[in-house]
Protein backbone atom coordinates (compact mmCIF):
# COMPACT_ATOMS: atom_id res chain seq x y z
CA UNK A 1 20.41 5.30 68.79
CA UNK A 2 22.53 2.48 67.10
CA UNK A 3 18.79 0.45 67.13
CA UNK A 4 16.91 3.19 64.89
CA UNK A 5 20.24 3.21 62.41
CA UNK A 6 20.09 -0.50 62.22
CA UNK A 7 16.21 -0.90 61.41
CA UNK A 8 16.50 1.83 59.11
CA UNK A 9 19.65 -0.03 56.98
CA UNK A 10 17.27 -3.25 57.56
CA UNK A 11 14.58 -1.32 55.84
CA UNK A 12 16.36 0.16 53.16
CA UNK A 13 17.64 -3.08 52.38
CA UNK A 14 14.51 -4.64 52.28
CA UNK A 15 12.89 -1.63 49.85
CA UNK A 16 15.88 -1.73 47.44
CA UNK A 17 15.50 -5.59 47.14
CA UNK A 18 11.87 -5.55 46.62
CA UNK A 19 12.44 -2.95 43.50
CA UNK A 20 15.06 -5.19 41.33
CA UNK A 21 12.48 -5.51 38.05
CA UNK A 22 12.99 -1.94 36.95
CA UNK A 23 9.26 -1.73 35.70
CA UNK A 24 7.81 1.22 34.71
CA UNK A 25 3.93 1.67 33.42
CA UNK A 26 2.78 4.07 30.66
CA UNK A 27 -1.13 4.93 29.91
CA UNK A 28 -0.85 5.18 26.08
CA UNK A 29 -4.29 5.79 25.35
CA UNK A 30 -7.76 6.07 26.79
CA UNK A 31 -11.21 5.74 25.21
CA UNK A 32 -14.54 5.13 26.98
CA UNK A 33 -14.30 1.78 27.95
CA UNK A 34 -10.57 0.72 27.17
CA UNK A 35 -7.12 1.35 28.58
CA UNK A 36 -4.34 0.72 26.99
CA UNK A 37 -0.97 0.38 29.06
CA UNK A 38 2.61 -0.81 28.35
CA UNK A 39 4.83 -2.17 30.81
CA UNK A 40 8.92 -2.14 30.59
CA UNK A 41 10.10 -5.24 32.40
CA UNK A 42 14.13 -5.61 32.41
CA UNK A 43 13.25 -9.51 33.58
CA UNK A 44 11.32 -10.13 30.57
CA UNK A 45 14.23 -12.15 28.60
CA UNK A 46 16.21 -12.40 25.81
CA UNK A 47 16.30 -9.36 23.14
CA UNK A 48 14.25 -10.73 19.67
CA UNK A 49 14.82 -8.88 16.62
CA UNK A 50 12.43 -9.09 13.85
CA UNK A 51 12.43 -7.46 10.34
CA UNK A 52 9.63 -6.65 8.22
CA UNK A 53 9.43 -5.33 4.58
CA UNK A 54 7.21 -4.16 2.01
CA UNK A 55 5.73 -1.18 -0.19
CA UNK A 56 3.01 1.06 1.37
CA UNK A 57 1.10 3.11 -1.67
CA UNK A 58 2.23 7.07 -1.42
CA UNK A 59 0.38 9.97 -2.93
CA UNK A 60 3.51 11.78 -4.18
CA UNK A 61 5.55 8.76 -5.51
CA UNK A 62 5.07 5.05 -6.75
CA UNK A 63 5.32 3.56 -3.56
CA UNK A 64 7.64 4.08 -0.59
CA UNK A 65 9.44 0.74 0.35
CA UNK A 66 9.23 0.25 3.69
CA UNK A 67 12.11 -1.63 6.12
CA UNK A 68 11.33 -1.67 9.68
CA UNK A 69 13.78 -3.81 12.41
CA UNK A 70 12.12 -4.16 16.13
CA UNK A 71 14.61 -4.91 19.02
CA UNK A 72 12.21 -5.64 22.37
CA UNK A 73 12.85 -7.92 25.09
CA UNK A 74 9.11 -9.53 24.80
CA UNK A 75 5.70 -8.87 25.15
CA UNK A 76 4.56 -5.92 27.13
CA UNK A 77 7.84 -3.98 26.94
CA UNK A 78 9.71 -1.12 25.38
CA UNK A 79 12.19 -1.93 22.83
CA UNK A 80 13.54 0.15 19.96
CA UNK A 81 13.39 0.65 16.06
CA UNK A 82 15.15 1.31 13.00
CA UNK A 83 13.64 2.61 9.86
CA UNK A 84 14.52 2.77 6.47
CA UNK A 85 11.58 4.58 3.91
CA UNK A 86 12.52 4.75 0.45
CA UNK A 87 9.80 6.70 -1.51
CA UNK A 88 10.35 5.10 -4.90
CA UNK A 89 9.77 7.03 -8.69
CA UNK A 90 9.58 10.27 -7.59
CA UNK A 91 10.16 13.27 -9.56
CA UNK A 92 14.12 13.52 -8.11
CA UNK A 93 14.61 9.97 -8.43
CA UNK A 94 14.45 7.49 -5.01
CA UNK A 95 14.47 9.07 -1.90
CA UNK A 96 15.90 7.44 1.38
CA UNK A 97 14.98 8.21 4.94
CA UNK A 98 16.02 6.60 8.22
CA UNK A 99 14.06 7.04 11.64
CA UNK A 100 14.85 5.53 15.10
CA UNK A 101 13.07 5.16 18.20
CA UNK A 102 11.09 3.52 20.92
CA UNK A 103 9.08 0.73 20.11
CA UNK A 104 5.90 -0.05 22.61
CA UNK A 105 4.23 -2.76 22.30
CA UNK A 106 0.50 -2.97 23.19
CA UNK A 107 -1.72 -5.73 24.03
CA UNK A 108 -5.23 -4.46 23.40
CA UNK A 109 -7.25 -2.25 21.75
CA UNK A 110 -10.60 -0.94 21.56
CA UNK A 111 -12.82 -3.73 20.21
CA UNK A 112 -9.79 -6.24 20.48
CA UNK A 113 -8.49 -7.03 23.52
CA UNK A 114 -6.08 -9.61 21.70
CA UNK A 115 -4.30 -7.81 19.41
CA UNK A 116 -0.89 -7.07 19.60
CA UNK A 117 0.03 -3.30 18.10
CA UNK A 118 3.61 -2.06 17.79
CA UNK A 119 3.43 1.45 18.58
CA UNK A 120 6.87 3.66 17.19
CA UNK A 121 7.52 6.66 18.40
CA UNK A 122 10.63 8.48 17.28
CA UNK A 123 13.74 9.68 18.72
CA UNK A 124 13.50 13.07 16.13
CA UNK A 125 11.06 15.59 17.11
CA UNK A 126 7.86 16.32 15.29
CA UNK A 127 7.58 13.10 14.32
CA UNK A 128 4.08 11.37 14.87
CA UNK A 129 3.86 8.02 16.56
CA UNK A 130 3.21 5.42 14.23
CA UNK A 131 1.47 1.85 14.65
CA UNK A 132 1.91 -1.28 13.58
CA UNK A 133 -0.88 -4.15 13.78
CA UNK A 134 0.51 -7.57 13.90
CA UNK A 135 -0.93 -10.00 11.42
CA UNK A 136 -0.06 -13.27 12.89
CA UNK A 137 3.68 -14.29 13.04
CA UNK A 138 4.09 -13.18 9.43
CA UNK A 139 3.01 -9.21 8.90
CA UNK A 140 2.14 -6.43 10.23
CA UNK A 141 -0.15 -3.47 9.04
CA UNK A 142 -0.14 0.04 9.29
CA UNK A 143 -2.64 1.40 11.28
CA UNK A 144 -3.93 5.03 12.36
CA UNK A 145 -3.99 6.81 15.26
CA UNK A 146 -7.62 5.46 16.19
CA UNK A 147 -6.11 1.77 15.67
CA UNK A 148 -8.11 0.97 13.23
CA UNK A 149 -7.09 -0.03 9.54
CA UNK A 150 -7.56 1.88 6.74
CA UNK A 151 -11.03 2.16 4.98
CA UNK A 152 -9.04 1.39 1.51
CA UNK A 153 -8.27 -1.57 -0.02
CA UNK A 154 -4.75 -0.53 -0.68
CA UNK A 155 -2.19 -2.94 1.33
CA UNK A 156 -0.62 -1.09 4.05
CA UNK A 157 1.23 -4.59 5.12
CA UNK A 158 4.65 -5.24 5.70
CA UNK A 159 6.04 -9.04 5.97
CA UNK A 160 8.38 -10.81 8.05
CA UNK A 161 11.81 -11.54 6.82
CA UNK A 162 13.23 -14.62 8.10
């Protein structure tokens, strides 16, 4: 009896060490031929911050100045966001919203298996998930559900602060 209580410790032991990297795998979206997934990985590294600004054109008001901070531990992960929207001229003056969520970032898309889009998806409910494109090192553009860009030549691109 005190042989089957000692390989079952042994084995527990061995299962709980194997599972250290706390990773977890979400399916964010499907089409035909693409998957997209995003991994959380605890042993990814350091936590990066970066900050991006700009104004996006709005139908209802001059423009809505957009301030968006990611927090993620690196590529493939979940990290988090803050938001600050301030639609800008409109008829009661500037109006200031703040959002915060979950930030996953995905490597591929349909027809680009390179690109890098920062998915947010609030903490409030009823709130759609948004996505960012990145543009290099230095931007990053709105983009629809369908992660494609807009088919206007307004500029839906926020740049980096340093």
């Amino acid at each position: 009896m005190k042989k089957v209580f000692i390989l079952v410790a042994m084995a527990a032991i061995i299962t709980s060490c194997g599972s250290k990297g706390n990773k977890s795998a979400e399916m964010i979206a499907e089409g035909e031929s693409d998957s997209i997934f995003a991994v959380n990985d605890s042993t990814l590294g350091d936590l990066q911050t970066y900050t991006y600004e700009g104004i996006i054109p709005a139908a209802d008001a001059e423009g809505i100045n957009y301030q968006l901070t990611l927090q993620e531990t690196g590529e493939d992960s979940l990290g988090t966001y803050n938001l600050t929207t301030t639609y800008l001229g409109t008829k009661d003056g500037n109006q200031v919203f703040t959002d915060s969520g979950t930030v996953v970032t995905i490597i591929g898309i349909p027809n680009d298996s390179t690109a890098i889009v920062y998915q947010l998806v609030s903490a409030a409910p009823g709130h759609e998930k948004t996505n960012f494109l990145a543009e290099g090192d230095s931007a990053v553009t709105m983009i629809g559900k369908d992660f494609k860009k807009a088919a206007s030549k307004l500029n839906y691109t926020l740049k980096k602060k340093l």
